[in-house]
Protein backbone atom coordinates (compact mmCIF):
# COMPACT_ATOMS: atom_id res chain seq x y z
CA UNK A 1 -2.83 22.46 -49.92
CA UNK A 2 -1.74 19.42 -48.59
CA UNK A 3 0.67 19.15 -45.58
CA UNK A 4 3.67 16.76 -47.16
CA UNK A 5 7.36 17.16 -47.39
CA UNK A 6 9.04 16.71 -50.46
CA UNK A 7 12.62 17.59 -50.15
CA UNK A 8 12.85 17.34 -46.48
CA UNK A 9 15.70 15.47 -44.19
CA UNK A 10 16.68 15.23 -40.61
CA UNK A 11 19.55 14.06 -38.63
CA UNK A 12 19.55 13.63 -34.86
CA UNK A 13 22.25 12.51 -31.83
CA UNK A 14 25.26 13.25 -31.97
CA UNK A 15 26.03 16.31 -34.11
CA UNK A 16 26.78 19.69 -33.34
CA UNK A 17 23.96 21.00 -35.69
CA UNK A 18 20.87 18.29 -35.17
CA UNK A 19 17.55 19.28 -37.40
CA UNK A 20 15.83 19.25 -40.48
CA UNK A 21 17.53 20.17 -43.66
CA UNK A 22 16.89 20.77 -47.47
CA UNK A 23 16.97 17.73 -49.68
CA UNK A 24 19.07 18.80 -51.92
CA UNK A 25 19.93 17.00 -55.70
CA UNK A 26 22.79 14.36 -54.92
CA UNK A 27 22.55 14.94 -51.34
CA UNK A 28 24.28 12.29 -49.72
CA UNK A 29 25.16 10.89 -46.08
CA UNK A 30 28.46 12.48 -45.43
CA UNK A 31 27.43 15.94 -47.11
CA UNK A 32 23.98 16.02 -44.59
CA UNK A 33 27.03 15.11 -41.96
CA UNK A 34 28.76 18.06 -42.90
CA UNK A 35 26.02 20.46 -42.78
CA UNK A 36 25.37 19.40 -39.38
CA UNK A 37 28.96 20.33 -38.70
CA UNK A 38 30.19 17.18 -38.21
CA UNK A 39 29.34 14.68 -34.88
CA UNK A 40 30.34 15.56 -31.30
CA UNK A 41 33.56 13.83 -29.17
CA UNK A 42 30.56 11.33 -27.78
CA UNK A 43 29.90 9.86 -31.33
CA UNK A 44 29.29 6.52 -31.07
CA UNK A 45 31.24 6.09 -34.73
CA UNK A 46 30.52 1.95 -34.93
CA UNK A 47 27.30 2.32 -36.02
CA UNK A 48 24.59 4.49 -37.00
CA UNK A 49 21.41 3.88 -39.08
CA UNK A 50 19.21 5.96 -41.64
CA UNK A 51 15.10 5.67 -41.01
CA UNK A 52 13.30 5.46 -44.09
CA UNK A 53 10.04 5.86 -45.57
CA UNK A 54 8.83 3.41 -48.52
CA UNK A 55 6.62 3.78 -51.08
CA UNK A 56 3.83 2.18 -49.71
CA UNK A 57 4.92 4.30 -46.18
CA UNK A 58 6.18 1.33 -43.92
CA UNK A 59 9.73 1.46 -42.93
CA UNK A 60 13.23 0.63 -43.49
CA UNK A 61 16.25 0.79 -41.21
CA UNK A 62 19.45 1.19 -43.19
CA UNK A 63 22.50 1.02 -40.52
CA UNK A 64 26.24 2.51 -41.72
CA UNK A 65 29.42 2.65 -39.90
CA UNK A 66 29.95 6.29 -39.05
CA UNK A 67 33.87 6.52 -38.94
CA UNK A 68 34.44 4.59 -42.35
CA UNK A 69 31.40 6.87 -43.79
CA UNK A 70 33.68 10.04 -43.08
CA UNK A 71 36.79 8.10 -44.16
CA UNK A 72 35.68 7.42 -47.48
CA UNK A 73 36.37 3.60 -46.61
CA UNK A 74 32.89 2.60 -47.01
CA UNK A 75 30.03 3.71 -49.63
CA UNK A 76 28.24 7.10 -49.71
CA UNK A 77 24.44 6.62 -48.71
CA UNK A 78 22.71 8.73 -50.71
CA UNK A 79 19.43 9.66 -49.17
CA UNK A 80 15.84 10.58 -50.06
CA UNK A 81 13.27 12.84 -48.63
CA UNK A 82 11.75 12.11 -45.27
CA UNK A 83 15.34 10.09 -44.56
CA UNK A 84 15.90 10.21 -40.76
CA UNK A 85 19.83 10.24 -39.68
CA UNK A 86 20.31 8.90 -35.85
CA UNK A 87 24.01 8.73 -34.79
CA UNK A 88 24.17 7.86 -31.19
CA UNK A 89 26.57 9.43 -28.17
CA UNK A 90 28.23 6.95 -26.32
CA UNK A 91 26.41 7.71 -23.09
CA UNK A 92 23.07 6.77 -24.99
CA UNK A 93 24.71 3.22 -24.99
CA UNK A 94 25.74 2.94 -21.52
CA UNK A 95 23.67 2.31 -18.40
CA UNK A 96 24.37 5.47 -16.50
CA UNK A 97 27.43 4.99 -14.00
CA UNK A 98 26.82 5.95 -10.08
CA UNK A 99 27.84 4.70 -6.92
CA UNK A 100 26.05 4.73 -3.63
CA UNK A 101 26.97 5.62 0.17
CA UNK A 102 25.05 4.11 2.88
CA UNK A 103 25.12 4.05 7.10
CA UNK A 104 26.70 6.89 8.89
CA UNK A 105 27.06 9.99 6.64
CA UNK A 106 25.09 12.71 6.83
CA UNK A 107 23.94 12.70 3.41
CA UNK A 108 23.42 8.65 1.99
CA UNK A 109 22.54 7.54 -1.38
CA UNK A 110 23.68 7.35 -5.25
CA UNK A 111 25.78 9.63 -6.68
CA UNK A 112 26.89 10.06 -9.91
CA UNK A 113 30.07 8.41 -10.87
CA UNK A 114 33.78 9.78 -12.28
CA UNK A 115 36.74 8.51 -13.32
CA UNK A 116 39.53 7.95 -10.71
CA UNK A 117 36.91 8.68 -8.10
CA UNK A 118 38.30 7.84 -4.58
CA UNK A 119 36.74 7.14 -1.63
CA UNK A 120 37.38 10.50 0.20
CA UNK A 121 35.32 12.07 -2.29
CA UNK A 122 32.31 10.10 -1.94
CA UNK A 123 32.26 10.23 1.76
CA UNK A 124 33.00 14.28 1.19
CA UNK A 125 30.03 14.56 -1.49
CA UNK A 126 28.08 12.62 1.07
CA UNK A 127 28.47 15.13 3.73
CA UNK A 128 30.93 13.26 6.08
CA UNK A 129 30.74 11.32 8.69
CA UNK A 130 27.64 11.63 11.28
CA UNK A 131 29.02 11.82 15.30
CA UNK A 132 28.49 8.15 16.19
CA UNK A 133 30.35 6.90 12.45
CA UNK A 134 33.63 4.76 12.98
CA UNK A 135 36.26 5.65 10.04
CA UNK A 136 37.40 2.61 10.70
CA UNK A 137 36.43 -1.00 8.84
CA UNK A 138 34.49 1.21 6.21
CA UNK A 139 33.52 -1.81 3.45
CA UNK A 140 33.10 -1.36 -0.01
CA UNK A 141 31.03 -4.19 -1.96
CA UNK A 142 32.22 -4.51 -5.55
CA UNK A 143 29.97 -6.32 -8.31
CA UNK A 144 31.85 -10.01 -9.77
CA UNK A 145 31.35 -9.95 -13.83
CA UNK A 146 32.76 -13.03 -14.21
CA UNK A 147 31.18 -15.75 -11.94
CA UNK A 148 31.27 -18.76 -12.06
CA UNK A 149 27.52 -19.99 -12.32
CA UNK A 150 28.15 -23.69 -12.15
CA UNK A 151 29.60 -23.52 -8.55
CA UNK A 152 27.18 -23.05 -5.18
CA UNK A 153 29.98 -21.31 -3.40
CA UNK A 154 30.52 -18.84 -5.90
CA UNK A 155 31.64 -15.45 -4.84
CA UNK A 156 28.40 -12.78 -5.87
CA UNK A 157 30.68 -9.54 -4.78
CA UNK A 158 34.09 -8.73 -4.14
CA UNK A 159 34.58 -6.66 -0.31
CA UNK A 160 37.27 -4.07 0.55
CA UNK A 161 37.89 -3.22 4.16
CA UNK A 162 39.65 0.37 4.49
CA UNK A 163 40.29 2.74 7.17
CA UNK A 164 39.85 6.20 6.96
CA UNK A 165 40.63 9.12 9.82
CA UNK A 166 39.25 11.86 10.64
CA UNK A 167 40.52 14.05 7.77
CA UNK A 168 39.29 11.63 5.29
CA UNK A 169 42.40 10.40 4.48
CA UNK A 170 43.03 6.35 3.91
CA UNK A 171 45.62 5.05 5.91
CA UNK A 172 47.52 2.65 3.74
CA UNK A 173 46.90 4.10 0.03
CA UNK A 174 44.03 6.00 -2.07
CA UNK A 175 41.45 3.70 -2.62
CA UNK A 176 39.44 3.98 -5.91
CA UNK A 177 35.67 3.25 -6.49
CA UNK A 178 34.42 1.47 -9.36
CA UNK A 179 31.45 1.96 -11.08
CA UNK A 180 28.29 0.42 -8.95
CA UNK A 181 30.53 -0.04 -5.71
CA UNK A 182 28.50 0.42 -2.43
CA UNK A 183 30.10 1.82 0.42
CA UNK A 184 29.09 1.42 3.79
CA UNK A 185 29.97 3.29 7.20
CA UNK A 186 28.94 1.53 10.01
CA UNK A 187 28.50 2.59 13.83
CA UNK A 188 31.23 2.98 16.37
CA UNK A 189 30.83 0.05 19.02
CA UNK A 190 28.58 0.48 21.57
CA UNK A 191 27.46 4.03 20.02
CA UNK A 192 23.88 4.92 21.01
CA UNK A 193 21.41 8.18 19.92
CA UNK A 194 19.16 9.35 23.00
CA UNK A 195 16.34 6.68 24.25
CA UNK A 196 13.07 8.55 26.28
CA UNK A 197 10.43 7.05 27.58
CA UNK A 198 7.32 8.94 29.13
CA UNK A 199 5.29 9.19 32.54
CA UNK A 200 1.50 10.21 32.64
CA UNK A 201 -0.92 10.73 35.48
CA UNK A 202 -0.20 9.89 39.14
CA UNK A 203 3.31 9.49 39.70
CA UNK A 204 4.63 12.42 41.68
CA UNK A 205 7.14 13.32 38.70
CA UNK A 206 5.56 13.07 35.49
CA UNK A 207 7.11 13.77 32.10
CA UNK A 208 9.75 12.57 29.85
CA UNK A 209 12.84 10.83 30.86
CA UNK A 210 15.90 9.17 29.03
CA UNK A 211 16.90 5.38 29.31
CA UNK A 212 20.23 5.13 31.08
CA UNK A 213 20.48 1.57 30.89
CA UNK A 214 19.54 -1.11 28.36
CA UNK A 215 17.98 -3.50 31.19
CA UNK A 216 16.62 0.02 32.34
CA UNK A 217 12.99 -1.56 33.48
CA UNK A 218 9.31 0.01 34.43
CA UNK A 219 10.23 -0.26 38.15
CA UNK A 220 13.27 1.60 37.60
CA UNK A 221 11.56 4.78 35.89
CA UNK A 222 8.68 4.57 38.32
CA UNK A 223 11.44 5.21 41.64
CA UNK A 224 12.88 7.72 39.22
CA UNK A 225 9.80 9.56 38.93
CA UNK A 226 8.99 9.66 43.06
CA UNK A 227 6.90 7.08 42.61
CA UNK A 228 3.62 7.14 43.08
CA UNK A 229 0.89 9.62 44.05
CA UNK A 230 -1.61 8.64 47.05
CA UNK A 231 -4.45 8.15 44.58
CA UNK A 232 -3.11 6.12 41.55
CA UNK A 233 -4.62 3.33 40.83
CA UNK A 234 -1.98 1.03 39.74
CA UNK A 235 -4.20 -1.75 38.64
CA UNK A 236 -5.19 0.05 35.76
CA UNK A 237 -1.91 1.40 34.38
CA UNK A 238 -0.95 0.32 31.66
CA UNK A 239 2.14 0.82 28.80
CA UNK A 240 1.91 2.17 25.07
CA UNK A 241 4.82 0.60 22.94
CA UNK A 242 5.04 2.23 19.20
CA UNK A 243 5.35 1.00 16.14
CA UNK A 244 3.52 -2.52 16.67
CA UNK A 245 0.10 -1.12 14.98
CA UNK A 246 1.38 1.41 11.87
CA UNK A 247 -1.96 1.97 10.41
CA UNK A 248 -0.20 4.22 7.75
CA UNK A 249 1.81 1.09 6.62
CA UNK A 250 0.34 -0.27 3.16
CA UNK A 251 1.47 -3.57 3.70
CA UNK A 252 -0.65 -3.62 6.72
CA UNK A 253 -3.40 -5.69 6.04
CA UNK A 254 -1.51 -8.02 4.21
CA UNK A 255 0.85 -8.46 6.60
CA UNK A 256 -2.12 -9.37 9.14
CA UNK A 257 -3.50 -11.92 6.28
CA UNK A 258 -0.09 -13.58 6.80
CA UNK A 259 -0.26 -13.36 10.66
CA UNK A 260 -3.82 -15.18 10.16
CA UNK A 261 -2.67 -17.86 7.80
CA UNK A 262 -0.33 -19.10 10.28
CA UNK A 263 -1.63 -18.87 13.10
CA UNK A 264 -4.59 -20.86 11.90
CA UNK A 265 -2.25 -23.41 10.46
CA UNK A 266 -0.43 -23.86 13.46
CA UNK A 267 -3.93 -24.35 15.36
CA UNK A 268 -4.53 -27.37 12.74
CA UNK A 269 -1.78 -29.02 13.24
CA UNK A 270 -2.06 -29.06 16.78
CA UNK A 271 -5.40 -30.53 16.65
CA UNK A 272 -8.57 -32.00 14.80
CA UNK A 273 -12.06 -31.21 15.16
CA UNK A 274 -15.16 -30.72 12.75
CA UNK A 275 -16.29 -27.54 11.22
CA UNK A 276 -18.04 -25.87 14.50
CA UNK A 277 -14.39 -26.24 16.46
CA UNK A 278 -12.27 -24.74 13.16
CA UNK A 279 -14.67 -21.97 13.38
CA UNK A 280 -14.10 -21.44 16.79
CA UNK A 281 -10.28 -21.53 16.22
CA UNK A 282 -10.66 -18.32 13.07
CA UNK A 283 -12.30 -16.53 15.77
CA UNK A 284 -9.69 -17.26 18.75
CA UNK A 285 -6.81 -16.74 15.52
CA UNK A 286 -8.36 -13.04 14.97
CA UNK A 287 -8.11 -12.16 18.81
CA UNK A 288 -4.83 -13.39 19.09
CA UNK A 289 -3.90 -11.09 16.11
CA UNK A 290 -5.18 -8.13 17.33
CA UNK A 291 -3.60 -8.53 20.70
CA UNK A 292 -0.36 -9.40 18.70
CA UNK A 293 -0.67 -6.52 16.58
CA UNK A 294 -2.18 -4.21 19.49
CA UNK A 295 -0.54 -0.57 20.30
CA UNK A 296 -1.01 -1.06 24.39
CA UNK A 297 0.92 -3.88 26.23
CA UNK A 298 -0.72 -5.16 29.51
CA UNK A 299 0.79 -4.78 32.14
CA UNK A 300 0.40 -5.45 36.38
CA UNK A 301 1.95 -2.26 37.81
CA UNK A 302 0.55 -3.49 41.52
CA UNK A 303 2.80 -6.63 41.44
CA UNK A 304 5.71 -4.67 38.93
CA UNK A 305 6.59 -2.61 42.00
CA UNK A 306 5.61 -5.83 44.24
CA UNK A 307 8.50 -7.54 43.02
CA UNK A 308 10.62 -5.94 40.39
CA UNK A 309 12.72 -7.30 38.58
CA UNK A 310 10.26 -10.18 37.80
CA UNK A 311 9.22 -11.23 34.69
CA UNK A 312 6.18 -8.73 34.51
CA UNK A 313 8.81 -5.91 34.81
CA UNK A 314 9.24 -5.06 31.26
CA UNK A 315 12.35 -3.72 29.60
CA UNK A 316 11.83 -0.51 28.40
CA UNK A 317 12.32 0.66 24.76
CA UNK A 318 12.11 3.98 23.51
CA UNK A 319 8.95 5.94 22.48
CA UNK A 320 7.18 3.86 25.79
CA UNK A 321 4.43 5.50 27.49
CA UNK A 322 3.51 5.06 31.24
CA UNK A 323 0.11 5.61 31.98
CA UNK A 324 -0.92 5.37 35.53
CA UNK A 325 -4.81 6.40 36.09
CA UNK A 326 -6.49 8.31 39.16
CA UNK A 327 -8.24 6.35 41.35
CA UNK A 328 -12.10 6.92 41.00
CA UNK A 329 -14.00 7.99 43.70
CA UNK A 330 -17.40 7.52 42.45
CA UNK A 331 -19.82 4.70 40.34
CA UNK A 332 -21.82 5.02 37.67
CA UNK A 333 -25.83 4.50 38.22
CA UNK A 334 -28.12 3.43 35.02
CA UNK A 335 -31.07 1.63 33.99
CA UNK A 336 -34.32 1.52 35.52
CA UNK A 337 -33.72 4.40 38.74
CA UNK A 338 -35.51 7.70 39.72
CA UNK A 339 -32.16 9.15 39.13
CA UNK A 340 -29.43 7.81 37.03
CA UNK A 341 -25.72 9.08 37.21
């Protein structure tokens, strides 16, 4: 038994009955229409189009307008077996509508857009406002359609500045988002989250403690911490600083490959030699990389607490870590000895 259709067709899209039906004698477009029970409110009624299958079993595209079809205003297609009816929704057509939220809500990103969608709602559907978001100068970026590309000083988006209070309500009038707007919340001024740095080993007060200034310096947390103990040795302290070595970053090594290009450039231009001496400069251009791109920043505690306020006495910045080490006591015996320790 072979597995082929003889009297089979099928319509799909936008009809409330989409499938396969019986190729009936005389079957014809707007009859297979009607046995679907007719197309949805999305219809997209300008055009539609028939798949067919030839003879020789390549195929054939046949389009039809939908709403003249119905009307009787334009000919009856009448179809044949394997026939494939595709009448679109409007949304198939249409790059899907949303606008996006981004700064100080609780909740930023795209969302789905509406007709006559204000911007109370968005900023609602985003959450609200986080504590250290400023209702006012909210700006909304608006896409230009109609540019003009022959002029350098062309405008590339249209920018609304509104107000909003607390209660989400605009201040002059409602505002209404188009779609693709971007909205963005910024900051209030001078608005600051938390900023902690941390204290290891021999100070008399170790642990975390919170920026209070933003000239706040090492000296500064050092006194705030008692200082330090009888045996730290503050030649060897020295400061961790975050995010300067992300080993979990992709763009890592690439990023370094740029670092290296550069840096060896620069070392060219500044002077000529032969091979041996650009040799030498790849191999001073990867140290200076690594101390670039290095987690732990040197520093002189002796002379920070010497003289601070100098240029050795770094600002802080948060995530910093303090390390100050114990003085040792003891040395270290090896090699050729009765008894090495």
């Amino acid at each position: 038994i072979l597995d082929r259709f003889a009297n089979r067709v099928e319509i799909i899209g936008a009809v409330f009955r989409p499938g396969q039906y019986e190729l009936e004698n005389g079957l014809t477009l707007k009859t297979l229409i009607s046995k679907a029970d007719g197309i949805t409110e999305d219809a997209f009624l300008n055009r539609g189009y028939i798949s067919r299958l030839n003879a020789d079993n390549s195929l054939s595209l046949l389009s039809f307008d939908v709403s003249k079809v119905l009307a009787g205003t334009e000919s009856d297609i009448k179809l044949q077996r394997e026939d494939q009816v595709t009448i679109s929704s409007i949304f198939d057509l249409r790059e899907e509508y949303e606008v996006s939220i981004q700064g100080e809500v609780r909740e930023p990103g795209a969302f789905k857009f509406a007709d006559n969608m204000n911007l109370e709602a968005l900023i609602q559907m985003a959450g609200g406002f986080k504590e250290g978001a400023t209702p006012n100068r909210i700006e909304i970026s608006r896409r230009i359609k109609n540019s003009d590309a022959t002029s350098a000083s062309a405008l590339t988006a249209e920018v609304f500045t509104v107000n909003v209070d607390q209660n989400l309500k605009i201040q002059n009038n409602d505002f209404i988002l188009k779609p693709f707007d971007i909205v963005s919340i910024r900051s209030s001024e001078g608005y600051q989250v938390q900023r902690q740095v941390k204290l290891e080993g021999e100070v008399l007060y170790p642990g975390t403690y919170t920026i209070t200034r933003k000239d706040e310096r090492i000296s500064d947390v050092i006194k705030r911490a008692g200082g330090l103990t009888p045996l730290a040795y503050a030649e060897g302290a020295s400061l961790k600083r975050p995010g300067r070595n992300d080993v979990n970053n992709p763009d890592s090594l690439l990023k370094k490959e740029e670092e290296r290009y550069k840096l060896l450039n620069l070392r060219r231009l500044q002077q000529d030699g032969g091979d041996e001496k650009e040799d030498a400069d790849k191999d001073s251009v990867e140290k200076d990389i690594e101390i670039l791109r290095s987690d732990l920043v040197g520093i002189s505690l002796d002379q920070i607490l010497k003289k601070p306020l100098s240029r050795q006495d770094l600002i802080l910045e948060d995530g910093d870590i303090i390390k100050v080490p114990k003085e040792l006591q003891t040395v270290s015996v090896t090699g050729e000895v009765l008894k090495p320790a």
